[in-house]
N, C-alpha and C. Protein backbone atom coordinates (compact mmCIF):
# COMPACT_ATOMS: atom_id res chain seq x y z
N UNK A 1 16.57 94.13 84.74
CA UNK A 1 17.74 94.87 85.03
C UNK A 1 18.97 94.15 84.52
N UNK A 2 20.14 95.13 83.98
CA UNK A 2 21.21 94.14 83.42
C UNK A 2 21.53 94.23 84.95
N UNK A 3 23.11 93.07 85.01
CA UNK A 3 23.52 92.66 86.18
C UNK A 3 25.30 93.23 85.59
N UNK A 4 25.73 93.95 86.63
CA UNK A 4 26.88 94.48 86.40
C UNK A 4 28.13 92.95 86.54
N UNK A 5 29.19 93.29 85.52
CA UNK A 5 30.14 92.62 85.58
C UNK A 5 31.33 92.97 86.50
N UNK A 6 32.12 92.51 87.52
CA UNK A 6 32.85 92.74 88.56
C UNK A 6 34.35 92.33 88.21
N UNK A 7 33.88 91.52 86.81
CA UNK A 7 35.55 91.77 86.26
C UNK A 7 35.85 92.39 85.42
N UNK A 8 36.27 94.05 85.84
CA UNK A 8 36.72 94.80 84.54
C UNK A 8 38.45 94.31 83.75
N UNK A 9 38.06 94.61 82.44
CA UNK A 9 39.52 94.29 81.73
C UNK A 9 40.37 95.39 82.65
N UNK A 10 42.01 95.06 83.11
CA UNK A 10 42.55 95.48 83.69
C UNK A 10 43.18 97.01 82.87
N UNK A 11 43.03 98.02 84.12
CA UNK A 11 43.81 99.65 83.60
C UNK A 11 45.18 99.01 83.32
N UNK A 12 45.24 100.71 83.41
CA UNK A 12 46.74 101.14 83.23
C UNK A 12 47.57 100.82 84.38
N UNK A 13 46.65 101.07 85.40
CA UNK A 13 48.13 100.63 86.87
C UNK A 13 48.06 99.62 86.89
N UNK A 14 46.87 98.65 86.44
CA UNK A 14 47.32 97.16 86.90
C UNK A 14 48.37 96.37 85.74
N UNK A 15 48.18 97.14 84.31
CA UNK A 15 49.34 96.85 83.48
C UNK A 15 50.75 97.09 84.14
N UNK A 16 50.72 97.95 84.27
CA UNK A 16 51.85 98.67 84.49
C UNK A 16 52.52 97.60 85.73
N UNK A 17 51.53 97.82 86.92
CA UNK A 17 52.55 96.46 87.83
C UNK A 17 52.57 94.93 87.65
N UNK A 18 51.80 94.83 86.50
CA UNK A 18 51.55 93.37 86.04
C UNK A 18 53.16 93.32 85.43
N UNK A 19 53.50 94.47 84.26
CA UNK A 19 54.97 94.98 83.93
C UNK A 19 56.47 94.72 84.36
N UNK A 20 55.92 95.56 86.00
CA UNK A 20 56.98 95.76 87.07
C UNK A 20 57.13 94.31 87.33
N UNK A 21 56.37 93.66 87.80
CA UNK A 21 56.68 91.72 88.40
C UNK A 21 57.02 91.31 87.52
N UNK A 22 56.85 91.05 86.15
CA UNK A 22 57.84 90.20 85.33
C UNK A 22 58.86 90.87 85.19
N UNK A 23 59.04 91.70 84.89
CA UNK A 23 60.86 92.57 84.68
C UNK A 23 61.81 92.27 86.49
N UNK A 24 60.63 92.26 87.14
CA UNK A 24 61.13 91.83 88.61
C UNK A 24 61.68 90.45 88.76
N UNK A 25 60.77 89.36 88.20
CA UNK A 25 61.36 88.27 88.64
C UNK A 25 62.00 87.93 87.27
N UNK A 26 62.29 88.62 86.10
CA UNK A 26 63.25 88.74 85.37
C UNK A 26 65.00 88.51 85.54
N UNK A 27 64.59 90.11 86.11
CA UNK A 27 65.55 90.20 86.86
C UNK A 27 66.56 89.54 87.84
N UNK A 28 65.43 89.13 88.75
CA UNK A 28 65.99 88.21 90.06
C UNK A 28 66.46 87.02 90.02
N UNK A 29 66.08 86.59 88.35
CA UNK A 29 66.51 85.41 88.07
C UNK A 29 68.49 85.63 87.31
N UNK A 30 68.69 86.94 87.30
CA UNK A 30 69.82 86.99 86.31
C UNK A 30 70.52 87.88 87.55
N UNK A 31 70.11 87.97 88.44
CA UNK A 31 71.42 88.41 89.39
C UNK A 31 72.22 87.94 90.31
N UNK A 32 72.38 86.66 90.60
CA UNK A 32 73.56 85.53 90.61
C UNK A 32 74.60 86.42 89.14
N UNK A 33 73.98 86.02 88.18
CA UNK A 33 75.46 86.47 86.75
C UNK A 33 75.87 87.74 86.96
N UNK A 34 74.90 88.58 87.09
CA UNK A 34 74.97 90.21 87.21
C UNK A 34 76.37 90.54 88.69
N UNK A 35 75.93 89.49 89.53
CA UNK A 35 76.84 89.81 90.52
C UNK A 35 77.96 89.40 90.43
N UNK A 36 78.30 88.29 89.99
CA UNK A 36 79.50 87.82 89.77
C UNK A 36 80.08 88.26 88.26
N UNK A 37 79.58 88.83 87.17
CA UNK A 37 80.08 89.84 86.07
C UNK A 37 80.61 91.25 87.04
N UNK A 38 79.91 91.88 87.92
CA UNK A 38 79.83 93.19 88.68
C UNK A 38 81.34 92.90 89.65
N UNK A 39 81.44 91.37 90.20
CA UNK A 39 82.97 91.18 91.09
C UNK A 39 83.80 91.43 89.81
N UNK A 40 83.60 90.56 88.91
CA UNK A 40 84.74 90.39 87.86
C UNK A 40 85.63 91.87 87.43
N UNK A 41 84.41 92.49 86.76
CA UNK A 41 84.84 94.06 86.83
C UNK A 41 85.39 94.92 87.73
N UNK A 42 85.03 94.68 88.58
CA UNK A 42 85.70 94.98 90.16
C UNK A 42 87.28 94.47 90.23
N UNK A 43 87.41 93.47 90.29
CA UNK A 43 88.71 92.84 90.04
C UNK A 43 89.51 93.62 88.90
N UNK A 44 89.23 93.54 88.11
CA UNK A 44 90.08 93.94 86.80
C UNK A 44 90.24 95.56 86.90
N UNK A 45 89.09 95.84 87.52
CA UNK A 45 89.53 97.81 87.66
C UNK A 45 90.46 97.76 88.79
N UNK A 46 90.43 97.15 90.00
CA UNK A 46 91.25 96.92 90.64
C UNK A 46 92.86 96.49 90.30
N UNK A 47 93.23 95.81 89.23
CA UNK A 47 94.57 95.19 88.87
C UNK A 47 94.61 96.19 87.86
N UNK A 48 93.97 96.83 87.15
CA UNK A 48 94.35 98.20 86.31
C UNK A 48 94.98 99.43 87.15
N UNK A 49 94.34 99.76 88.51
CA UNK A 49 94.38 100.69 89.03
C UNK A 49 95.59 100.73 89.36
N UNK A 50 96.01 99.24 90.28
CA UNK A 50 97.52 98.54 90.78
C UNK A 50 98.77 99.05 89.62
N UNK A 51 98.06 98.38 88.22
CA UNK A 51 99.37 98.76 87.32
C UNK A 51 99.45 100.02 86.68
N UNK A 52 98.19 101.11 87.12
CA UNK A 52 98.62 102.49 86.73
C UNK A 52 99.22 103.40 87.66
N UNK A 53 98.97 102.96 88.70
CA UNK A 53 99.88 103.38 90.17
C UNK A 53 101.80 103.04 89.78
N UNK A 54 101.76 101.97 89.71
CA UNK A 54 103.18 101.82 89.64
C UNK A 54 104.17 102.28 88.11
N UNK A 55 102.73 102.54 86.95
CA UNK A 55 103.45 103.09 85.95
C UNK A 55 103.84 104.46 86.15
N UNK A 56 103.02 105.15 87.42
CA UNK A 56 102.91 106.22 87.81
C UNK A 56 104.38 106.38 88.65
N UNK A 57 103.99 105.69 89.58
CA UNK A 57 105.52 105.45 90.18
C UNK A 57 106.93 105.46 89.47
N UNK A 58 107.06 105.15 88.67
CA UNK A 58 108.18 104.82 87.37
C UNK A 58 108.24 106.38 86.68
N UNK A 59 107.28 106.65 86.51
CA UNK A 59 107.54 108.41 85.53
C UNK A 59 107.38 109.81 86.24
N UNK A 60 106.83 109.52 87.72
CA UNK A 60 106.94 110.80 88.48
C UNK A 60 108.36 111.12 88.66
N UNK A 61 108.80 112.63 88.44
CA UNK A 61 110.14 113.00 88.78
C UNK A 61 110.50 112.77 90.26
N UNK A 62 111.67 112.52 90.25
CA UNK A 62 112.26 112.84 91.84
C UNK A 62 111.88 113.33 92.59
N UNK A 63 112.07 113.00 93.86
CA UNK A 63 111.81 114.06 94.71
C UNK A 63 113.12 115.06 94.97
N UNK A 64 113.00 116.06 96.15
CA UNK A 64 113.86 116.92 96.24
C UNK A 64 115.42 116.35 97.13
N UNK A 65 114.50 115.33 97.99
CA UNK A 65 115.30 114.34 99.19
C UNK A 65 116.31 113.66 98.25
N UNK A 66 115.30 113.02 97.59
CA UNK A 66 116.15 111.66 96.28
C UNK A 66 117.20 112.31 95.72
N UNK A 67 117.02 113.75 95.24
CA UNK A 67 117.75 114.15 94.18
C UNK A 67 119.20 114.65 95.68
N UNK A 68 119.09 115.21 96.62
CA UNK A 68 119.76 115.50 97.33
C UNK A 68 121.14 114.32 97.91
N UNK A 69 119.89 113.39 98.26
CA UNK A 69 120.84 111.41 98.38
C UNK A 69 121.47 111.35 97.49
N UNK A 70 121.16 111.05 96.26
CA UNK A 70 122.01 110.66 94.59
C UNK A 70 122.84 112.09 95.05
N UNK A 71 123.26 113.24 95.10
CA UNK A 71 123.89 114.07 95.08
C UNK A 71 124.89 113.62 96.31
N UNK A 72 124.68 113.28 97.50
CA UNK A 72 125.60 112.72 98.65
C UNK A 72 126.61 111.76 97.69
N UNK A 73 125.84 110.88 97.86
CA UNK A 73 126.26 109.43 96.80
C UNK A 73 127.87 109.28 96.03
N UNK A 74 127.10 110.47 94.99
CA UNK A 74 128.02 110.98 93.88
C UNK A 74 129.28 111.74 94.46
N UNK A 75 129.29 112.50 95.67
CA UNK A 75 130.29 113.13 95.83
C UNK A 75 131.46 111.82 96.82
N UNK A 76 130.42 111.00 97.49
CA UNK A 76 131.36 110.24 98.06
C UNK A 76 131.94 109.13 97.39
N UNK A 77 131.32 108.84 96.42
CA UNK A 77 132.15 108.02 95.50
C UNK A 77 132.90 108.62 94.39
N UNK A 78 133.35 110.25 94.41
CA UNK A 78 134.09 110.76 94.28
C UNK A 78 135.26 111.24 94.94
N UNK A 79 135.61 110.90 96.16
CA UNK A 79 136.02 110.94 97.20
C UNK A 79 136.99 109.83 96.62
N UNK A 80 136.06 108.84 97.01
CA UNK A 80 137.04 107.33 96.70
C UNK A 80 137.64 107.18 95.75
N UNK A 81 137.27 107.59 94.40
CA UNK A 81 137.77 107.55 93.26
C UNK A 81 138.74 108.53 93.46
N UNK A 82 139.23 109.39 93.86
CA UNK A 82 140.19 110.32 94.00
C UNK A 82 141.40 109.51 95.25
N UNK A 83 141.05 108.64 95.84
CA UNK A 83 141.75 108.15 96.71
C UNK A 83 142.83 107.01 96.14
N UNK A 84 141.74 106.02 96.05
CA UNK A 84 142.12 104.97 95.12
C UNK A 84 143.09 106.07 93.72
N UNK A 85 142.90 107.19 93.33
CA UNK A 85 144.16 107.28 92.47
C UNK A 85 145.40 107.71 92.34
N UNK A 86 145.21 108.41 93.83
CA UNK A 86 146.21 109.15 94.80
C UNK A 86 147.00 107.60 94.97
N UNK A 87 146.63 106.66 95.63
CA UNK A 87 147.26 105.65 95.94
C UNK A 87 148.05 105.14 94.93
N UNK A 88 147.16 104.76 93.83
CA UNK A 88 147.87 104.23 92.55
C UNK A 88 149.06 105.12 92.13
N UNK A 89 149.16 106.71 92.17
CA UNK A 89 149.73 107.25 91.28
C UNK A 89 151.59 107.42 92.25
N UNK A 90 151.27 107.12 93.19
CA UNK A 90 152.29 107.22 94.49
C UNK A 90 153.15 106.29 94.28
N UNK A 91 154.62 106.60 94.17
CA UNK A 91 155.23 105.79 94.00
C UNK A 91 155.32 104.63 95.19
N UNK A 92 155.92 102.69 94.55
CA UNK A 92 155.39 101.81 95.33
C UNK A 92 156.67 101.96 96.74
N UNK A 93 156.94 101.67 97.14
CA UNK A 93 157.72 101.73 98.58
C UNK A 93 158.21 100.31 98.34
N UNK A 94 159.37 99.92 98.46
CA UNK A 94 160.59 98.83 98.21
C UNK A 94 159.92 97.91 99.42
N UNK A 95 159.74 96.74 99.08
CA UNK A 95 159.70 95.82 100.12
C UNK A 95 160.77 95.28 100.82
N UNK A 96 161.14 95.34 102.50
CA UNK A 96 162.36 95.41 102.67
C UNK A 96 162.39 93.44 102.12
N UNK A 97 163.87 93.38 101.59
CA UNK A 97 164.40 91.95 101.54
C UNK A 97 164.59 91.41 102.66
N UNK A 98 164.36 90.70 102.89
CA UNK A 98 164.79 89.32 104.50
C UNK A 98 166.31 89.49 104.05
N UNK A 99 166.47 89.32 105.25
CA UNK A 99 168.42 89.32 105.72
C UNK A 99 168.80 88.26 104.67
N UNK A 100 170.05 88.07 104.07
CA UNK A 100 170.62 87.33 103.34
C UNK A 100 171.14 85.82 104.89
N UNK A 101 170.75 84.53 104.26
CA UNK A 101 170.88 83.61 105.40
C UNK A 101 172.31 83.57 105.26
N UNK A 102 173.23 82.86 105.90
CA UNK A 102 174.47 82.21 105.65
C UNK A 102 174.10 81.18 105.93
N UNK A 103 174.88 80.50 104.97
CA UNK A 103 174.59 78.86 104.74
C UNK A 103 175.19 78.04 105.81
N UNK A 104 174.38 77.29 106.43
CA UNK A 104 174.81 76.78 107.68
C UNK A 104 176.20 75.76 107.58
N UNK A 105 176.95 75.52 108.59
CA UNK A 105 178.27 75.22 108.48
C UNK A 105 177.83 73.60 108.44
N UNK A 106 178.44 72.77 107.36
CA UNK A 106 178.44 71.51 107.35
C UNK A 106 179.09 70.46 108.97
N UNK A 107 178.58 70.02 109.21
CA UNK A 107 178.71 68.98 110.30
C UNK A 107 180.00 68.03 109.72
N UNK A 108 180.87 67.91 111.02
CA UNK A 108 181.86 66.85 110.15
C UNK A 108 181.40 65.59 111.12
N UNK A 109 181.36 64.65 110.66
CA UNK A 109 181.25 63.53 110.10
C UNK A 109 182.48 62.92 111.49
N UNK A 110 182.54 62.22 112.60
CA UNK A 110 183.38 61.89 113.37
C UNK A 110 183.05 60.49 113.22
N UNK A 111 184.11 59.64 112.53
CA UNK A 111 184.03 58.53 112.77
C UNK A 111 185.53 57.79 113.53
């Protein structure tokens, strides 16, 4: 009688997860870098996001409030400017002169 052999050359599934474990501990060996490349990117989309927000900030129009304030603003420092020229344009008002002194009477001299 032949005598059967009990070690067959390995299938397809045992390729296949023979496969999966090296790409596994492949892997496991490169994700320390993977994670700290994955923060890095993180970071930088983060400080992109920051400076497209505020470029955003800079080119959105007014609001309706803002535009209403700047409109206060403008009229009251039109106000002033109309004051200040009222003042200027007014003739100045004489400063009164101090009383004329008389010159005090000389002391005579008693010897």
């Amino acid at each position: 009688m032949v005598e059967k052999d009990d070690t067959r050359p390995p299938g397809r599934a045992e390729a296949v997860r023979g496969a999966a474990v090296q790409a596994f501990q492949a892997t496991a060996g490169q994700a320390g870098v993977t994670r700290e490349r994955a923060q890095d990117l993180a970071d930088e989309l983060a400080q992109a996001a920051a400076r497209f927000m505020g470029a955003l900030d800079e080119l959105r129009p007014a609001s309706g409030e803002e535009i209403r304030s700047l409109r206060e603003d403008i009229r009251a420092l039109e106000r002033r400017v109309v004051a200040l020229e009222t003042a200027a344009a007014a003739p100045a008002k004489p400063k009164k002169k101090p009383a004329a002194r008389k010159p005090a009477a000389k002391k005579r001299s008693t010897s």
